[in-house]
PDB file of N, CA and C in Angstrom:
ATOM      1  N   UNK A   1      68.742  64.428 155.759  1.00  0.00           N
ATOM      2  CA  UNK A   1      68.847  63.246 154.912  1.00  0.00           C
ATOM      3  C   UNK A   1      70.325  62.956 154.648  1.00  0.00           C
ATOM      4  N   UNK A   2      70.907  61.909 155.276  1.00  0.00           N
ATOM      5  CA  UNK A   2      72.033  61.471 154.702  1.00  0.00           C
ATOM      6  C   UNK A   2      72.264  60.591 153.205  1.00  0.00           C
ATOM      7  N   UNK A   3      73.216  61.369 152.779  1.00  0.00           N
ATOM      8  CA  UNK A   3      73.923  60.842 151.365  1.00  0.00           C
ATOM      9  C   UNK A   3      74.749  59.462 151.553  1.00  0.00           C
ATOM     10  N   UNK A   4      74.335  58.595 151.099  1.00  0.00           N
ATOM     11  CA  UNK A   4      74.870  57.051 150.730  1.00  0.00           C
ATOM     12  C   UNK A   4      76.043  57.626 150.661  1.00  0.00           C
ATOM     13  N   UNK A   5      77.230  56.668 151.301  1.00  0.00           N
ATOM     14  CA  UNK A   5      78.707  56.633 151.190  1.00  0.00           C
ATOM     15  C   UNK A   5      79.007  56.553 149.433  1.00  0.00           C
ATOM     16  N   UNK A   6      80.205  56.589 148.981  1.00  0.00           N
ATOM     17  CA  UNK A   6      80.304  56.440 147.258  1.00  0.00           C
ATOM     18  C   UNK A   6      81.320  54.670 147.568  1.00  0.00           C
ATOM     19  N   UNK A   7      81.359  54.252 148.854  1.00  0.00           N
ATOM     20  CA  UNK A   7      81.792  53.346 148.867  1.00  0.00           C
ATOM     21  C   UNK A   7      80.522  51.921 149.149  1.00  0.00           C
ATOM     22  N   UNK A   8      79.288  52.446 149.403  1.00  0.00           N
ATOM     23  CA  UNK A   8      78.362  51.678 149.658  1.00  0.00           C
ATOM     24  C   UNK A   8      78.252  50.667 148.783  1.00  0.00           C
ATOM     25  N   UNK A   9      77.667  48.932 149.274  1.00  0.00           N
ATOM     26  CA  UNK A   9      77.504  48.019 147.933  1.00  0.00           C
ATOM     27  C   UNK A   9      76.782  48.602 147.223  1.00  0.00           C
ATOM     28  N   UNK A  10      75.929  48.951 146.875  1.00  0.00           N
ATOM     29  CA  UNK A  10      74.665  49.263 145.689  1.00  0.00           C
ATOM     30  C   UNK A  10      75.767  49.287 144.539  1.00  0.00           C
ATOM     31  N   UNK A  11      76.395  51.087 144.734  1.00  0.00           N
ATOM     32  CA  UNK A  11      77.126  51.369 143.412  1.00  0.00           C
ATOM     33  C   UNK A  11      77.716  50.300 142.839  1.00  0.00           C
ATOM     34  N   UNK A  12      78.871  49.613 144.263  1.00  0.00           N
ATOM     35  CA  UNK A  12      80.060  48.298 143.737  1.00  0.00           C
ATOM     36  C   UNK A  12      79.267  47.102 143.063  1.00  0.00           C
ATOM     37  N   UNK A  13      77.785  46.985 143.269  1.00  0.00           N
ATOM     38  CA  UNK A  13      77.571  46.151 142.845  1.00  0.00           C
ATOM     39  C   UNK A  13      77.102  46.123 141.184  1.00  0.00           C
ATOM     40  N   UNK A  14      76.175  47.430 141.090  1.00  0.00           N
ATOM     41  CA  UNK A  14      75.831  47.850 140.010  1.00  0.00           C
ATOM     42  C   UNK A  14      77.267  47.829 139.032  1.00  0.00           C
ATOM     43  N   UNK A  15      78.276  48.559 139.672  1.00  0.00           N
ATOM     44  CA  UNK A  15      79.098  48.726 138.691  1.00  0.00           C
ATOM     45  C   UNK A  15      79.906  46.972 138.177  1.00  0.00           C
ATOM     46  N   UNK A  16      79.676  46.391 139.182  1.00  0.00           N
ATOM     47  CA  UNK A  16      80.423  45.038 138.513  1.00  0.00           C
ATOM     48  C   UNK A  16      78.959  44.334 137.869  1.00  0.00           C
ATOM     49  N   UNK A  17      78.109  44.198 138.418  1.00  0.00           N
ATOM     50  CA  UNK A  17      77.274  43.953 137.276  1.00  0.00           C
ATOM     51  C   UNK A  17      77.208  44.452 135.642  1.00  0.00           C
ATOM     52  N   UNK A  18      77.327  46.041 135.705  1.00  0.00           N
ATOM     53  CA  UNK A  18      77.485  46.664 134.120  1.00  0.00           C
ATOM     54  C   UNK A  18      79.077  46.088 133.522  1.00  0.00           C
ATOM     55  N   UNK A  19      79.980  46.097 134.315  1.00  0.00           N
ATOM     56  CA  UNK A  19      81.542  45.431 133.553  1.00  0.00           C
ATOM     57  C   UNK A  19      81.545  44.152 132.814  1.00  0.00           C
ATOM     58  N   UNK A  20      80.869  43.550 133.955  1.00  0.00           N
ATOM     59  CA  UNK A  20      80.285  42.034 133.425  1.00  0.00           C
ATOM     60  C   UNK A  20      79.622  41.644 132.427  1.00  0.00           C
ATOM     61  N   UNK A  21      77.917  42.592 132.131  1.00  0.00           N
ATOM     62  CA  UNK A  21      77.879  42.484 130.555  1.00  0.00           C
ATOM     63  C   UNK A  21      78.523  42.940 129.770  1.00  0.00           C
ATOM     64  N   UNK A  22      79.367  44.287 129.731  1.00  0.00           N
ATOM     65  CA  UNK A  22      80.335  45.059 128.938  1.00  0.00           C
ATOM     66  C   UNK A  22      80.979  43.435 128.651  1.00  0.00           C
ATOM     67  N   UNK A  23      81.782  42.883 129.317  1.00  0.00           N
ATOM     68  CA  UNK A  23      82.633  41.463 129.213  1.00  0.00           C
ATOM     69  C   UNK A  23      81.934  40.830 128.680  1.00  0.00           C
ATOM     70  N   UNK A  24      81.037  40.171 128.185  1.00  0.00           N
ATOM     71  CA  UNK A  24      80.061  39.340 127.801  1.00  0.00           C
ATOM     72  C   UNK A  24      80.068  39.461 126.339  1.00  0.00           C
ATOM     73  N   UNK A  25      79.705  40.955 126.070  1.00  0.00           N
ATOM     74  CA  UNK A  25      79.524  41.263 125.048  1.00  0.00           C
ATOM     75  C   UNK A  25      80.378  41.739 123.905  1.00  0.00           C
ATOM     76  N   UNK A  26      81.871  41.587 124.917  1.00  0.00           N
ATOM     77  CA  UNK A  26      82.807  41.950 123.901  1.00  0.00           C
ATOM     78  C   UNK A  26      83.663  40.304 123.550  1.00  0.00           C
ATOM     79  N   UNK A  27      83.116  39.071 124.359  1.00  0.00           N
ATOM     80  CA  UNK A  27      83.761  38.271 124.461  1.00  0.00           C
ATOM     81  C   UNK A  27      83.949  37.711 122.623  1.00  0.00           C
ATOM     82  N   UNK A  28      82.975  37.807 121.856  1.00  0.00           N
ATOM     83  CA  UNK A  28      82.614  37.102 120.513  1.00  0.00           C
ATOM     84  C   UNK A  28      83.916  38.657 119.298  1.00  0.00           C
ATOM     85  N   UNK A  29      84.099  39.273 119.856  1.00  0.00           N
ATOM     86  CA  UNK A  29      84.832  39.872 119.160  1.00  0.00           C
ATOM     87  C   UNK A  29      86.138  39.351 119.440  1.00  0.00           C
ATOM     88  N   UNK A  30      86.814  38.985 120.663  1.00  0.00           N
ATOM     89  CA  UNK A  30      88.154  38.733 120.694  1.00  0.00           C
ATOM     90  C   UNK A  30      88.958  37.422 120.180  1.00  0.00           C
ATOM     91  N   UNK A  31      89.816  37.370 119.944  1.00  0.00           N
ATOM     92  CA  UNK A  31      91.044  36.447 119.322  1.00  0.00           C
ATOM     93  C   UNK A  31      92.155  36.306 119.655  1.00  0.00           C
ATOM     94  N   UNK A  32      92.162  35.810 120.173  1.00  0.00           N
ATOM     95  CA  UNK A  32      93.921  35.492 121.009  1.00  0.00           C
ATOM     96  C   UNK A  32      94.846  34.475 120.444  1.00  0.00           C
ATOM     97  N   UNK A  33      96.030  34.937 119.853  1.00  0.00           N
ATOM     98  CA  UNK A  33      96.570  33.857 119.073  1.00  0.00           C
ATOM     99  C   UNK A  33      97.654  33.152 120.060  1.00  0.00           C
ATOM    100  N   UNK A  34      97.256  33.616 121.527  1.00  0.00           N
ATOM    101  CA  UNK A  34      98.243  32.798 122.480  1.00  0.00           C
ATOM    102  C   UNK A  34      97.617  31.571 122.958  1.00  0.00           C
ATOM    103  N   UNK A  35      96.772  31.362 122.197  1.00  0.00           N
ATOM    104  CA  UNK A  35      96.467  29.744 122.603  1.00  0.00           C
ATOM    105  C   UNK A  35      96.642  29.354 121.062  1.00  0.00           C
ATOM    106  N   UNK A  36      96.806  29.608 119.929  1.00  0.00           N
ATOM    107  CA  UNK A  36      97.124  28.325 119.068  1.00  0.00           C
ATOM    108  C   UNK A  36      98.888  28.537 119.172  1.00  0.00           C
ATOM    109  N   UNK A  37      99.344  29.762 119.971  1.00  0.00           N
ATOM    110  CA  UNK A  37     100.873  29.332 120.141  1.00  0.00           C
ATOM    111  C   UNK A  37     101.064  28.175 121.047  1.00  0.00           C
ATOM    112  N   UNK A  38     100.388  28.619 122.059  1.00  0.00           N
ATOM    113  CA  UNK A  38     100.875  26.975 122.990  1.00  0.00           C
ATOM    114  C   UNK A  38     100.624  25.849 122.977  1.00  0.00           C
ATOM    115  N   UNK A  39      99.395  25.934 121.603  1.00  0.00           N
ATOM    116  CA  UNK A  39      98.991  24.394 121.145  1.00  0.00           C
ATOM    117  C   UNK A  39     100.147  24.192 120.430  1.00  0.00           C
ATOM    118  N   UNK A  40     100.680  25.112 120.090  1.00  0.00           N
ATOM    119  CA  UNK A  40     101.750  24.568 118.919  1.00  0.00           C
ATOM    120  C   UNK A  40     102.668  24.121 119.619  1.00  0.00           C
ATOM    121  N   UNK A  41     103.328  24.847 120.503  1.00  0.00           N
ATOM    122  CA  UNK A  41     104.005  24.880 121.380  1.00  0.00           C
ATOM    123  C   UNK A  41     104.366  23.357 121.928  1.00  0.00           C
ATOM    124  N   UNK A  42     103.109  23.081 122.542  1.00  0.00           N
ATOM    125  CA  UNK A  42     102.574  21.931 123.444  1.00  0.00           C
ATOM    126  C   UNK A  42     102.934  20.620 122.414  1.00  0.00           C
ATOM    127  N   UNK A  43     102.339  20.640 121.265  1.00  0.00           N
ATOM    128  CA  UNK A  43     102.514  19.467 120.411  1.00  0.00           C
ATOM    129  C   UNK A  43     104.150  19.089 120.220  1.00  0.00           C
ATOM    130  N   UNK A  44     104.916  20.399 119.969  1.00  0.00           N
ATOM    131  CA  UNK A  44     106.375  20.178 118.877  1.00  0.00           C
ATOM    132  C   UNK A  44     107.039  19.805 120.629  1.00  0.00           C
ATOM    133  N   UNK A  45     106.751  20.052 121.829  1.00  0.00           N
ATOM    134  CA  UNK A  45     107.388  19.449 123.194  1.00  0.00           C
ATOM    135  C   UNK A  45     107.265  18.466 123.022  1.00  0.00           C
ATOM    136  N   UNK A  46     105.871  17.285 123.043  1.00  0.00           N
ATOM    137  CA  UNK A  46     105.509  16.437 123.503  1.00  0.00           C
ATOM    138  C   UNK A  46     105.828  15.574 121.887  1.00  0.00           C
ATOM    139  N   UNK A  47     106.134  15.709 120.997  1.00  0.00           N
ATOM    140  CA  UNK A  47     106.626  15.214 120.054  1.00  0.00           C
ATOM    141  C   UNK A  47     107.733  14.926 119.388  1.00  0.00           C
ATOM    142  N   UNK A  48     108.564  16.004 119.793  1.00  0.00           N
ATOM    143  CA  UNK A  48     110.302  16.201 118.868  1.00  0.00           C
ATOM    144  C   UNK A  48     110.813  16.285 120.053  1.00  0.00           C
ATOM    145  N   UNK A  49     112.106  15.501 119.585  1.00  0.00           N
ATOM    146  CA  UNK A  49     113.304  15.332 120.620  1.00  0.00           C
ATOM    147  C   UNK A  49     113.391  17.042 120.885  1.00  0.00           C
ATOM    148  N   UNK A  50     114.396  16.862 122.076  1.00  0.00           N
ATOM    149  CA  UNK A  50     114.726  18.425 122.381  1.00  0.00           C
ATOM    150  C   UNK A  50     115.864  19.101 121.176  1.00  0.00           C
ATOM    151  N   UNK A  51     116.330  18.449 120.308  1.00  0.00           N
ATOM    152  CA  UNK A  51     117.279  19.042 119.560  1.00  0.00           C
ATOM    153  C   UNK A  51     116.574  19.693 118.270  1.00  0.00           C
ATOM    154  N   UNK A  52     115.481  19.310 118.191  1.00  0.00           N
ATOM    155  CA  UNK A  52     114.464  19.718 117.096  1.00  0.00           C
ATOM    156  C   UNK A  52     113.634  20.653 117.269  1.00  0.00           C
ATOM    157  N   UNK A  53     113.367  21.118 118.690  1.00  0.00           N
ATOM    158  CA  UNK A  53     112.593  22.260 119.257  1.00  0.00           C
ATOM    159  C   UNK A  53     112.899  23.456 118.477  1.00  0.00           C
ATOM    160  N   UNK A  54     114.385  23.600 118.305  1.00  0.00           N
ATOM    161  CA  UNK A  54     114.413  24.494 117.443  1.00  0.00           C
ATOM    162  C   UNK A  54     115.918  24.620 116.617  1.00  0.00           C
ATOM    163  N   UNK A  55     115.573  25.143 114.970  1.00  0.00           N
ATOM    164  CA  UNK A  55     116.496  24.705 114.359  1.00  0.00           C
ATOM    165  C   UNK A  55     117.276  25.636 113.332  1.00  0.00           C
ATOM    166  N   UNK A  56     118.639  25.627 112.882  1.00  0.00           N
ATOM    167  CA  UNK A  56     119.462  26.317 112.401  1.00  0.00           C
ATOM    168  C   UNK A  56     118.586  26.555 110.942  1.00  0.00           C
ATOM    169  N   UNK A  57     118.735  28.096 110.780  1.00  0.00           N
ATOM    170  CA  UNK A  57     117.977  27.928 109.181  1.00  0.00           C
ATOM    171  C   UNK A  57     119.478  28.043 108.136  1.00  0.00           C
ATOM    172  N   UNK A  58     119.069  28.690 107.043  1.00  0.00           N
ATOM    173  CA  UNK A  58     120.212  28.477 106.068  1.00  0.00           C
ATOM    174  C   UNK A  58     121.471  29.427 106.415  1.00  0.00           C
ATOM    175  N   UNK A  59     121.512  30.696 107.526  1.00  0.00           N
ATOM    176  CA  UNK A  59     122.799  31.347 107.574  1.00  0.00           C
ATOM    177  C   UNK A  59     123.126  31.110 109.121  1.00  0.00           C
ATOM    178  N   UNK A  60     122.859  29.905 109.537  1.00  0.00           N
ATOM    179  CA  UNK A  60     123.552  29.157 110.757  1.00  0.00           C
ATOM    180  C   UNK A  60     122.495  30.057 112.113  1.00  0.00           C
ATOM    181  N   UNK A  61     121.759  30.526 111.645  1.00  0.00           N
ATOM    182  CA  UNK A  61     121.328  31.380 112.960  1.00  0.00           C
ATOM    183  C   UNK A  61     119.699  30.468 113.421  1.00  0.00           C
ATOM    184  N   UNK A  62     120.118  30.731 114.721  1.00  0.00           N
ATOM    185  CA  UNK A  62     118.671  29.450 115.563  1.00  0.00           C
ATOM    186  C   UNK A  62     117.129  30.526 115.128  1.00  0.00           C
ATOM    187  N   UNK A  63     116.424  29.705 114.851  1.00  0.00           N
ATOM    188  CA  UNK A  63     115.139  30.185 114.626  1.00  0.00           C
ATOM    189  C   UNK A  63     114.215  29.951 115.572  1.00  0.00           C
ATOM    190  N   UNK A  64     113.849  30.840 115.910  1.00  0.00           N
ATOM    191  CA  UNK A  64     112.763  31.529 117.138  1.00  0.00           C
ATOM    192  C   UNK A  64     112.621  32.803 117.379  1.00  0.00           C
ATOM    193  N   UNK A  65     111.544  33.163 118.076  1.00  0.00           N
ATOM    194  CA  UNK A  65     111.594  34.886 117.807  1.00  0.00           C
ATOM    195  C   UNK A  65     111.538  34.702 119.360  1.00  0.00           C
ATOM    196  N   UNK A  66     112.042  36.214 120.089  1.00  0.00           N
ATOM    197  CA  UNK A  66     112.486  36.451 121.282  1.00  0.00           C
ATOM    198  C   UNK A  66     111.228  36.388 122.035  1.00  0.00           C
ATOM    199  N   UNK A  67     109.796  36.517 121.326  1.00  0.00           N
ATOM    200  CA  UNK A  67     108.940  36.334 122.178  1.00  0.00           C
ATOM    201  C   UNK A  67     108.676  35.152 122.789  1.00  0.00           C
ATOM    202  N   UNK A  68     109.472  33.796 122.680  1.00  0.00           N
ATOM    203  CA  UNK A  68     109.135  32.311 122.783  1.00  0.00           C
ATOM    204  C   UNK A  68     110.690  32.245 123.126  1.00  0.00           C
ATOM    205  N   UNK A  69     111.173  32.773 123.453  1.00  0.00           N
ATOM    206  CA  UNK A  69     112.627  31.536 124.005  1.00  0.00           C
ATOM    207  C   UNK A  69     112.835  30.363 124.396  1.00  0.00           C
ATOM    208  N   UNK A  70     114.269  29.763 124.499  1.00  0.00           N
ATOM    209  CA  UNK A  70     113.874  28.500 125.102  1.00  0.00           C
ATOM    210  C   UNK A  70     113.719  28.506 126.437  1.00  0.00           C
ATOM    211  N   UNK A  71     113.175  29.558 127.153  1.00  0.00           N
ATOM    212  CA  UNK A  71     112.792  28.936 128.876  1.00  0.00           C
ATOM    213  C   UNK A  71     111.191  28.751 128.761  1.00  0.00           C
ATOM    214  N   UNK A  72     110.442  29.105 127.621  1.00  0.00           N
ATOM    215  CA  UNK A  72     109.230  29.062 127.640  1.00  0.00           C
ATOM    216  C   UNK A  72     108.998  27.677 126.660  1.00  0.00           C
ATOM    217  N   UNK A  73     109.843  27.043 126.304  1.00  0.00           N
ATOM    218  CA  UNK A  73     109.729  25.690 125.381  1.00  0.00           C
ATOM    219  C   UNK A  73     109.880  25.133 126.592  1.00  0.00           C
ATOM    220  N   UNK A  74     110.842  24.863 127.340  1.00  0.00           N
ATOM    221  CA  UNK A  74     110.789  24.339 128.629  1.00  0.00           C
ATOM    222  C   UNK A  74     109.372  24.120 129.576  1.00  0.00           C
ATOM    223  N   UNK A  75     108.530  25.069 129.412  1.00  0.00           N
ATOM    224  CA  UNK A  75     107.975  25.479 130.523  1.00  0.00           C
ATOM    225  C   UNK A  75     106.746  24.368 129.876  1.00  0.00           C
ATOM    226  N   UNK A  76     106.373  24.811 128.561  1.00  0.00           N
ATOM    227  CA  UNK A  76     105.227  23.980 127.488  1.00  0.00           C
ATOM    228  C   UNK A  76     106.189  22.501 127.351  1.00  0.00           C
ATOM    229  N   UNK A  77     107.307  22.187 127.770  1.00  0.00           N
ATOM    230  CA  UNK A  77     107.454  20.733 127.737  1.00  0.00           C
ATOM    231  C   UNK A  77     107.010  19.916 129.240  1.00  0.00           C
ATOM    232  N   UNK A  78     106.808  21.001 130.410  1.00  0.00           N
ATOM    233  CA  UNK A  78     106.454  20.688 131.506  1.00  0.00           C
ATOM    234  C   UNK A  78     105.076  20.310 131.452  1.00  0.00           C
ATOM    235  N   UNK A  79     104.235  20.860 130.708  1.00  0.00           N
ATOM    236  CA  UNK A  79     102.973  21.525 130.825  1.00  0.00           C
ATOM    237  C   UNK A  79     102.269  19.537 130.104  1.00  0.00           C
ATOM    238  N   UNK A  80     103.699  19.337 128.746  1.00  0.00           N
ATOM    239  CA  UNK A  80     102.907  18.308 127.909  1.00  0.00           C
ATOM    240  C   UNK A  80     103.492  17.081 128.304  1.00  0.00           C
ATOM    241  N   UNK A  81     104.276  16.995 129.620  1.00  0.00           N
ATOM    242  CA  UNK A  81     105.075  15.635 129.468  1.00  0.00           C
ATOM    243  C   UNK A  81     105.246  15.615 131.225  1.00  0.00           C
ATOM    244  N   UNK A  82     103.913  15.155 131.346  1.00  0.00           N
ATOM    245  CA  UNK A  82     103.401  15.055 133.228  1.00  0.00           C
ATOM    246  C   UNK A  82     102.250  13.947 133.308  1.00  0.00           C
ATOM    247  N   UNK A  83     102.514  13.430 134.217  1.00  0.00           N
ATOM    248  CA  UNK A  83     101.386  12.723 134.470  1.00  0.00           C
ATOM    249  C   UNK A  83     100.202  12.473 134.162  1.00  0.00           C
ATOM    250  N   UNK A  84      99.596  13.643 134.391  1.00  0.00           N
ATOM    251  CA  UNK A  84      98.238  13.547 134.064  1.00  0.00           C
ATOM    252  C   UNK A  84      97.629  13.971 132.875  1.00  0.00           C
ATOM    253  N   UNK A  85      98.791  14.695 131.864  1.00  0.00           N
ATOM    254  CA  UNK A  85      98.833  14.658 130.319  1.00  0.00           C
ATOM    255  C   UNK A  85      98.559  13.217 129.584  1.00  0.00           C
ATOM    256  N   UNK A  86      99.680  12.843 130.128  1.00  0.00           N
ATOM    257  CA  UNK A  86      99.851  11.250 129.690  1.00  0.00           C
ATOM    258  C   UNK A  86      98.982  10.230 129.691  1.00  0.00           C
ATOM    259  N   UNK A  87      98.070  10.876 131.513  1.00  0.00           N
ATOM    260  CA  UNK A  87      96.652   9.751 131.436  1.00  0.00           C
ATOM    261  C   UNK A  87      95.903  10.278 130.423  1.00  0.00           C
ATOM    262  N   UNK A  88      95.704  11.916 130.233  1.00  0.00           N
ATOM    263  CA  UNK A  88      94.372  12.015 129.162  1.00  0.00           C
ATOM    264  C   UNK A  88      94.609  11.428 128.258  1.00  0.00           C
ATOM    265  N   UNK A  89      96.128  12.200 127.282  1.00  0.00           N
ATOM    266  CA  UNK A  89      96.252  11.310 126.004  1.00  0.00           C
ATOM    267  C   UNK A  89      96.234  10.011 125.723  1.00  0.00           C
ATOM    268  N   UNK A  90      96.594   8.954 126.732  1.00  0.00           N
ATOM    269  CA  UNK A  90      95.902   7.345 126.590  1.00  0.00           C
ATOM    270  C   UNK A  90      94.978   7.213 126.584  1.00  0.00           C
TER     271      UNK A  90
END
């Protein structure tokens, strides 16, 4: 009697089937606050001049935290000020 390979579909399939509900079921627990950053993101592009993106607070120093620099304001002004942005929002 030969032993099934450990590479055979059955297992690969079983096992992405069980990951998949594992995923399913953890989906209602998670929260990602990187989408109300890039909504935010997205709005203050497609709204404020570029000199307002970001601004001196009271001891002259630019406010933003290193996780958002400005190459990623750039990137969310690409994202909100294109073509086919422009058709949805009309």
């Amino acid at each position: 009697m030969e032993l099934p390979s450990p590479l055979s579909p059955v297992p690969i399939l079983q096992l992405t089937i069980f990951l998949t509900i594992i995923k399913f079921l953890l989906i209602p627990s998670y929260r990602s606050t990187d989408f109300d950053v890039h909504r935010n993101w997205l709005a203050i592009t497609r709204h404020l001049p570029l000199s307002e993106w970001y601004f001196d607070d009271v001891n002259g120093g630019t406010v933003h935290t290193l996780d958002y620099p400005p190459s990623f304001a750039y990137f969310e002004f690409l994202l909100s000020n294109n073509a086919v942005t422009n058709y949805l929002v009309s």
